[in-house]
C-alpha atoms as a PDB file:
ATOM      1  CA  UNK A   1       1.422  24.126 -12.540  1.00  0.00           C
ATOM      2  CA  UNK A   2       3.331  23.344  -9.751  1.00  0.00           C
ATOM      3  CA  UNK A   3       4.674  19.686  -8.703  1.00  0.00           C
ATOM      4  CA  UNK A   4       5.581  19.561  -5.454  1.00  0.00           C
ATOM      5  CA  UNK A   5       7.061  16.322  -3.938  1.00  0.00           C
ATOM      6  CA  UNK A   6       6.459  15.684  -0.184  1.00  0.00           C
ATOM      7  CA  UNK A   7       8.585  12.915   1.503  1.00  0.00           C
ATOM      8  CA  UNK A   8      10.303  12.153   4.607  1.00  0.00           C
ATOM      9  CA  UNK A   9      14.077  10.764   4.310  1.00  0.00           C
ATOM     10  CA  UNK A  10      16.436   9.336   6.601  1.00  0.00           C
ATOM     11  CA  UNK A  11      20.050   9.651   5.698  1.00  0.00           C
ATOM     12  CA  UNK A  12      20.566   7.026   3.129  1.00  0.00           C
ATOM     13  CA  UNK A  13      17.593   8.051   1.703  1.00  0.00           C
ATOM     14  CA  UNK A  14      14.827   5.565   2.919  1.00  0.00           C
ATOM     15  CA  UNK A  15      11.590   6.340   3.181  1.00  0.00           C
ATOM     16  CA  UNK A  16       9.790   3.131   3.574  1.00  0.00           C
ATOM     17  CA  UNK A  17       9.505  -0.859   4.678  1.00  0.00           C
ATOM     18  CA  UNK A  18       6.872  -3.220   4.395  1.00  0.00           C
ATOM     19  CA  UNK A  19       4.600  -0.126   2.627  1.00  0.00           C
ATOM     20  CA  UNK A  20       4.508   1.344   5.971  1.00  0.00           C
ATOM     21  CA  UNK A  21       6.678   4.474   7.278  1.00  0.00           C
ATOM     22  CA  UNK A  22      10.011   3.722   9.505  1.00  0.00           C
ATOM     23  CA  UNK A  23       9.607   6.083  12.039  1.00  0.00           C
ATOM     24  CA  UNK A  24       7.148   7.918  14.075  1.00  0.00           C
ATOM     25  CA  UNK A  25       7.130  11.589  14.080  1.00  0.00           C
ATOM     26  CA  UNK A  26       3.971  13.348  14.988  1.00  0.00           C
ATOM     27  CA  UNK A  27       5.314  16.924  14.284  1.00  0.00           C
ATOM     28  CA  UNK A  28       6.621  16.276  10.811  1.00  0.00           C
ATOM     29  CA  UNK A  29       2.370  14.297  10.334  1.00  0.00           C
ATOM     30  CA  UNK A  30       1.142  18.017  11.555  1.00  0.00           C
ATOM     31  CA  UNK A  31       3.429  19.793   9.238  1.00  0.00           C
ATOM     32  CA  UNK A  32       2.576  17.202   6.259  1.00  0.00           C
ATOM     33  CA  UNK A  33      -1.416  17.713   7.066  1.00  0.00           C
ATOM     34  CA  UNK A  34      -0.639  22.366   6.562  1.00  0.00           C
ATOM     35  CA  UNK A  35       1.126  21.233   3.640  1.00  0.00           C
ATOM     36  CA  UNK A  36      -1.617  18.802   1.482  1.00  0.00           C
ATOM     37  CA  UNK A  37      -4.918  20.190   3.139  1.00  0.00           C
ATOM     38  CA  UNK A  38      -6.882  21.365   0.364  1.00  0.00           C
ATOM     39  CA  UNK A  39      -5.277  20.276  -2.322  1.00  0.00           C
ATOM     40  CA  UNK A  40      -4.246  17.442  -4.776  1.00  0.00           C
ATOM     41  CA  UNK A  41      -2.417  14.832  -3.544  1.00  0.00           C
ATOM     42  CA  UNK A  42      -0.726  11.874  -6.056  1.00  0.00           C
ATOM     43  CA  UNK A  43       0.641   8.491  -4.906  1.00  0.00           C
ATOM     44  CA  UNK A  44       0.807   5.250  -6.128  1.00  0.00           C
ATOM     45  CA  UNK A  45      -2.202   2.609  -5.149  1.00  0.00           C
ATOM     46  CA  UNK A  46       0.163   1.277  -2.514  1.00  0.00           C
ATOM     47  CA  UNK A  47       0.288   4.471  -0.919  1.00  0.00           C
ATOM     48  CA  UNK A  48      -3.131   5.006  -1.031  1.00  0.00           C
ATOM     49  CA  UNK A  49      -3.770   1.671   0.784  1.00  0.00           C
ATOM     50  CA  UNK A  50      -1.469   2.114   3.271  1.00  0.00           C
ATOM     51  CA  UNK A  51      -4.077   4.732   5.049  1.00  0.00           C
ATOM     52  CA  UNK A  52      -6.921   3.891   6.926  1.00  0.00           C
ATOM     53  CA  UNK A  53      -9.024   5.875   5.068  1.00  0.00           C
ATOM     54  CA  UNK A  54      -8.638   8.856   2.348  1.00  0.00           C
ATOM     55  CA  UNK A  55      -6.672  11.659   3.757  1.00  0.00           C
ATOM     56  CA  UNK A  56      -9.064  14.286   5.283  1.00  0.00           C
ATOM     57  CA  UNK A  57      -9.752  17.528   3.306  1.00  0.00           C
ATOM     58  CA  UNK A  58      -7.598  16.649   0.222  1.00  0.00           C
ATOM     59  CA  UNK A  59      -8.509  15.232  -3.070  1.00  0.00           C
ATOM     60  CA  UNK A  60      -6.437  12.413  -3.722  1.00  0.00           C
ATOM     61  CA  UNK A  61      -5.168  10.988  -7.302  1.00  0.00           C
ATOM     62  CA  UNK A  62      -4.298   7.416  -7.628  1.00  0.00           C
ATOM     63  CA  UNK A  63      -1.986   5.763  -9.974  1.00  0.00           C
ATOM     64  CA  UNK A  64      -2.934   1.901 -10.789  1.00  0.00           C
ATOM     65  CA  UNK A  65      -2.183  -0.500 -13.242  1.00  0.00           C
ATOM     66  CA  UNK A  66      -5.597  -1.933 -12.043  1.00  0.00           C
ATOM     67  CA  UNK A  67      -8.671  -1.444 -14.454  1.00  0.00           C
ATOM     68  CA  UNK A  68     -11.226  -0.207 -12.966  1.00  0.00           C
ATOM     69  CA  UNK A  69      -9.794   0.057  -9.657  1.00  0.00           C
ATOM     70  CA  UNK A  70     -12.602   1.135  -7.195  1.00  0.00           C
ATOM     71  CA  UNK A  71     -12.110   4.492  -5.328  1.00  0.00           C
ATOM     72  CA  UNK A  72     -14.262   6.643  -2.717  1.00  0.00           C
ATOM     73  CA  UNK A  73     -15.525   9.633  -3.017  1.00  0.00           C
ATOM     74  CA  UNK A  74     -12.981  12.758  -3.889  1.00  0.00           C
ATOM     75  CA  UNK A  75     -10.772  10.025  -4.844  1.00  0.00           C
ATOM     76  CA  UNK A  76      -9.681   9.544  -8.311  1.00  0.00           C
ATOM     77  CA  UNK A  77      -7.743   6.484 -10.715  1.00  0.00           C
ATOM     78  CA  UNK A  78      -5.362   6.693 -13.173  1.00  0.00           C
ATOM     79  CA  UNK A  79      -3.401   4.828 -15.479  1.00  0.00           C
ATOM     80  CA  UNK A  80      -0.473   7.328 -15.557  1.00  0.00           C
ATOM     81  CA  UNK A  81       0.954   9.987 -13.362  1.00  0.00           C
ATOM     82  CA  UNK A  82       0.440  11.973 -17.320  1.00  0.00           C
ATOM     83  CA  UNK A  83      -3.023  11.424 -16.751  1.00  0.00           C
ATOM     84  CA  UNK A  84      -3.263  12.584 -13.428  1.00  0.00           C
ATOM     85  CA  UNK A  85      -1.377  15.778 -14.091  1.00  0.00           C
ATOM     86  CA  UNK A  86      -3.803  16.455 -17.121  1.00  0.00           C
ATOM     87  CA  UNK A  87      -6.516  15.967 -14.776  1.00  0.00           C
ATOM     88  CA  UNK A  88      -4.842  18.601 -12.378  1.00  0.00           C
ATOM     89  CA  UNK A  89      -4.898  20.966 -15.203  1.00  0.00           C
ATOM     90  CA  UNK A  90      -8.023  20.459 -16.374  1.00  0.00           C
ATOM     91  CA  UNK A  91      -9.452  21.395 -12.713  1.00  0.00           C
ATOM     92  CA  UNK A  92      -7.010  24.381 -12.728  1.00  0.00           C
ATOM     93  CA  UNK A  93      -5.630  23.760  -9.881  1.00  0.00           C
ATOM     94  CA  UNK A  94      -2.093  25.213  -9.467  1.00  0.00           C
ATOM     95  CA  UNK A  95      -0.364  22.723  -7.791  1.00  0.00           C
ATOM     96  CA  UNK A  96      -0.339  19.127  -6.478  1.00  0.00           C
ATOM     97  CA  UNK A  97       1.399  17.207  -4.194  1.00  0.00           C
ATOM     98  CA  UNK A  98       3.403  14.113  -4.994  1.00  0.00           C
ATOM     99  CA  UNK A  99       3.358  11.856  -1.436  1.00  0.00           C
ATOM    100  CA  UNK A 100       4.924   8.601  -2.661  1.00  0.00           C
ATOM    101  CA  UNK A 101       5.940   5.779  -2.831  1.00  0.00           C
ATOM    102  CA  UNK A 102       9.385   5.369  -4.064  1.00  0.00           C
ATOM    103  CA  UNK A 103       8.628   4.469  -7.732  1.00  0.00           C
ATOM    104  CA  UNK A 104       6.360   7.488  -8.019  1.00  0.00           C
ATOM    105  CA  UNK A 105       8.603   9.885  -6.826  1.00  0.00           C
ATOM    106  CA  UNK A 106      11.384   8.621  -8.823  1.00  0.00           C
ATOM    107  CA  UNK A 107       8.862   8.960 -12.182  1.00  0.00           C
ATOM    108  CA  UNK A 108       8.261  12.573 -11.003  1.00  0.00           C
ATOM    109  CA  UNK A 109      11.258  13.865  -9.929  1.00  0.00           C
ATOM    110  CA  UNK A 110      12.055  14.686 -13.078  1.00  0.00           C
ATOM    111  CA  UNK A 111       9.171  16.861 -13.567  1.00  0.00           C
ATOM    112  CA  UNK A 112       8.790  18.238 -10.702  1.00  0.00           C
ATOM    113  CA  UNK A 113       9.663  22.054  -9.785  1.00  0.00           C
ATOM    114  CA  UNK A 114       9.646  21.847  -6.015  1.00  0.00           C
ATOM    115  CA  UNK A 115      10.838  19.450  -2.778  1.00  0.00           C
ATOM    116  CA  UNK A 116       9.615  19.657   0.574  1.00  0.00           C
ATOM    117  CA  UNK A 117      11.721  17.391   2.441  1.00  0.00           C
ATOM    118  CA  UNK A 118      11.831  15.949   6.066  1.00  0.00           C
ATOM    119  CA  UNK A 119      15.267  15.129   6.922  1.00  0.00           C
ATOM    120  CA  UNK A 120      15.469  12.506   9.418  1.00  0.00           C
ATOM    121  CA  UNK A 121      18.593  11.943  11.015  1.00  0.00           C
ATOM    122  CA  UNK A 122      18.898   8.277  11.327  1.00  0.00           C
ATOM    123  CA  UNK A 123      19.871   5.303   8.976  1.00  0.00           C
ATOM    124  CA  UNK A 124      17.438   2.742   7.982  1.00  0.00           C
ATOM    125  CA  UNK A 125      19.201  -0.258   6.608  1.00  0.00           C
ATOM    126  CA  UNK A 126      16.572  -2.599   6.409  1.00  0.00           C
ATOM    127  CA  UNK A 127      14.237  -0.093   4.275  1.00  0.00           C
ATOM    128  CA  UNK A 128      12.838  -1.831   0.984  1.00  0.00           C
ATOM    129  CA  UNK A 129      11.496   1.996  -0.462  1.00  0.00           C
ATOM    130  CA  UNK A 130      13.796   5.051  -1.236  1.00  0.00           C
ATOM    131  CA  UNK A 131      13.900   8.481  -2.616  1.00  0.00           C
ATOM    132  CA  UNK A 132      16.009   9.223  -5.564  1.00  0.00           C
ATOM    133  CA  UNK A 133      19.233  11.557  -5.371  1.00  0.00           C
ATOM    134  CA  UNK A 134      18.439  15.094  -4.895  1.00  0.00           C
ATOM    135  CA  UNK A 135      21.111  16.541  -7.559  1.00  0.00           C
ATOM    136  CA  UNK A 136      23.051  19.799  -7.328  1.00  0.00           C
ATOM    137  CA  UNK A 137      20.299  21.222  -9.634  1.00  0.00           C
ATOM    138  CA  UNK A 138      17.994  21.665  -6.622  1.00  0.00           C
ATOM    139  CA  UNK A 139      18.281  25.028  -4.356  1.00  0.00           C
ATOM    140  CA  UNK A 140      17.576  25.218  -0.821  1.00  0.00           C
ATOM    141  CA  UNK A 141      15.270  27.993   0.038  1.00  0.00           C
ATOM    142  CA  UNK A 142      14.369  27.165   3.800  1.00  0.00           C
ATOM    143  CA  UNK A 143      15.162  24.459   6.266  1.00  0.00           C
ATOM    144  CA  UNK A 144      13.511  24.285   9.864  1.00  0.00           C
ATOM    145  CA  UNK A 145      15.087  22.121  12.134  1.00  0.00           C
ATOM    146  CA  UNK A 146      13.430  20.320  15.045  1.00  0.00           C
ATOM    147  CA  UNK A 147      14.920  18.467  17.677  1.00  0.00           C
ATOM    148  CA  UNK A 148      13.666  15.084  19.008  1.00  0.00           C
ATOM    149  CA  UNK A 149      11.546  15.019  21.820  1.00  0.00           C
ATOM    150  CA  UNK A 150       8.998  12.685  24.220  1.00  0.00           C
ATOM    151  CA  UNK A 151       7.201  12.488  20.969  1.00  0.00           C
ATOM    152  CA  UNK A 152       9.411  12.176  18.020  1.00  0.00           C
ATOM    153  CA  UNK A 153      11.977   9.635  18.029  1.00  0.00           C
ATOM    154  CA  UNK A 154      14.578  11.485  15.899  1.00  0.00           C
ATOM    155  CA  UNK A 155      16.023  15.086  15.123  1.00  0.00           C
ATOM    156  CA  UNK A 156      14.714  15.868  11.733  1.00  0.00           C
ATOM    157  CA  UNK A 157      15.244  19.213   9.174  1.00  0.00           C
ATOM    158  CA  UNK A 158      12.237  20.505   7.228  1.00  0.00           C
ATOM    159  CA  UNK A 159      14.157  21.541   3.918  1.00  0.00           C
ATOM    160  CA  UNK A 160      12.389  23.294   0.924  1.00  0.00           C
ATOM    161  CA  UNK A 161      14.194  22.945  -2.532  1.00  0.00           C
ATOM    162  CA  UNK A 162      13.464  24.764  -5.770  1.00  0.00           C
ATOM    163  CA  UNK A 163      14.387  24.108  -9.561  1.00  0.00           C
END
């Protein structure tokens, strides 16, 4: 199975404030929406509760330390990000899609076999979420870079890394 982390980054490695994103950047939300759609997606609940609603066209896996924590339809609670991953499995599905928050992503990091980073190139001091380091251990295969426009606030650099 394949365990794919999804996050957006500034420099020093924020990716968060407040449970809410720091930036606005519609083009790295279109490329995040290929990514997921039609597949697993794991977060923590604070993640999950961040959204409106469930995350069209994606079946989404919930990590809580709240019994019986109440969840719509294709949405689905668990204890452990273990338990999720078994779940995974147990569907055969062959891959699923870490999308935060920080504590998440620095429990599967570990595990995981591939990154699919947004690189945003700006410094967020006041940021109270992070990603962990990205060792030397990961490879760049691809990077796309986009440059800021009327719509996206910042330059950012779509990098894929494998273990």
């Amino acid at each position: 199975m394949k365990i794919s982390l999804v996050a957006a980054i500034a420099q020093n490695n924020a990716i968060g404030k407040d449970n809410d994103l720091l930036w606005h950047l519609p083009a790295d939300f279109k490329h995040f929406k290929n990514t997921t759609s039609g597949h697993f997606i794991l977060m923590g609940r604070k993640t999950f509760e961040s959204f409106p609603k469930p995350l069209p066209n994606r079946t989404h896996l919930i990590i809580t330390r709240q019994k019986n924590y109440n969840v719509p339809d294709n949405c689905f609670a668990f204890a452990s990000v273990n338990d999720a991953l078994q779940f995974v499995q147990q569907q055969n599905r062959e891959i699923v899609y870490v999308i935060g928050g920080g504590e998440i992503y620095k429990e599967t990091i570990s595990i995981a076999n591939e990154l699919v980073i947004t690189h945003v190139n700006a410094v967020f001091e006041d940021a109270d979420a992070f990603f962990p380091e990205i060792t030397s251990d990961w490879k760049m295969i691809s990077e796309s870079f986009h440059k800021s426009d009327e719509k996206n606030q910042f330059d950012f650099t779509i990098t894929v890394y494998q273990k």
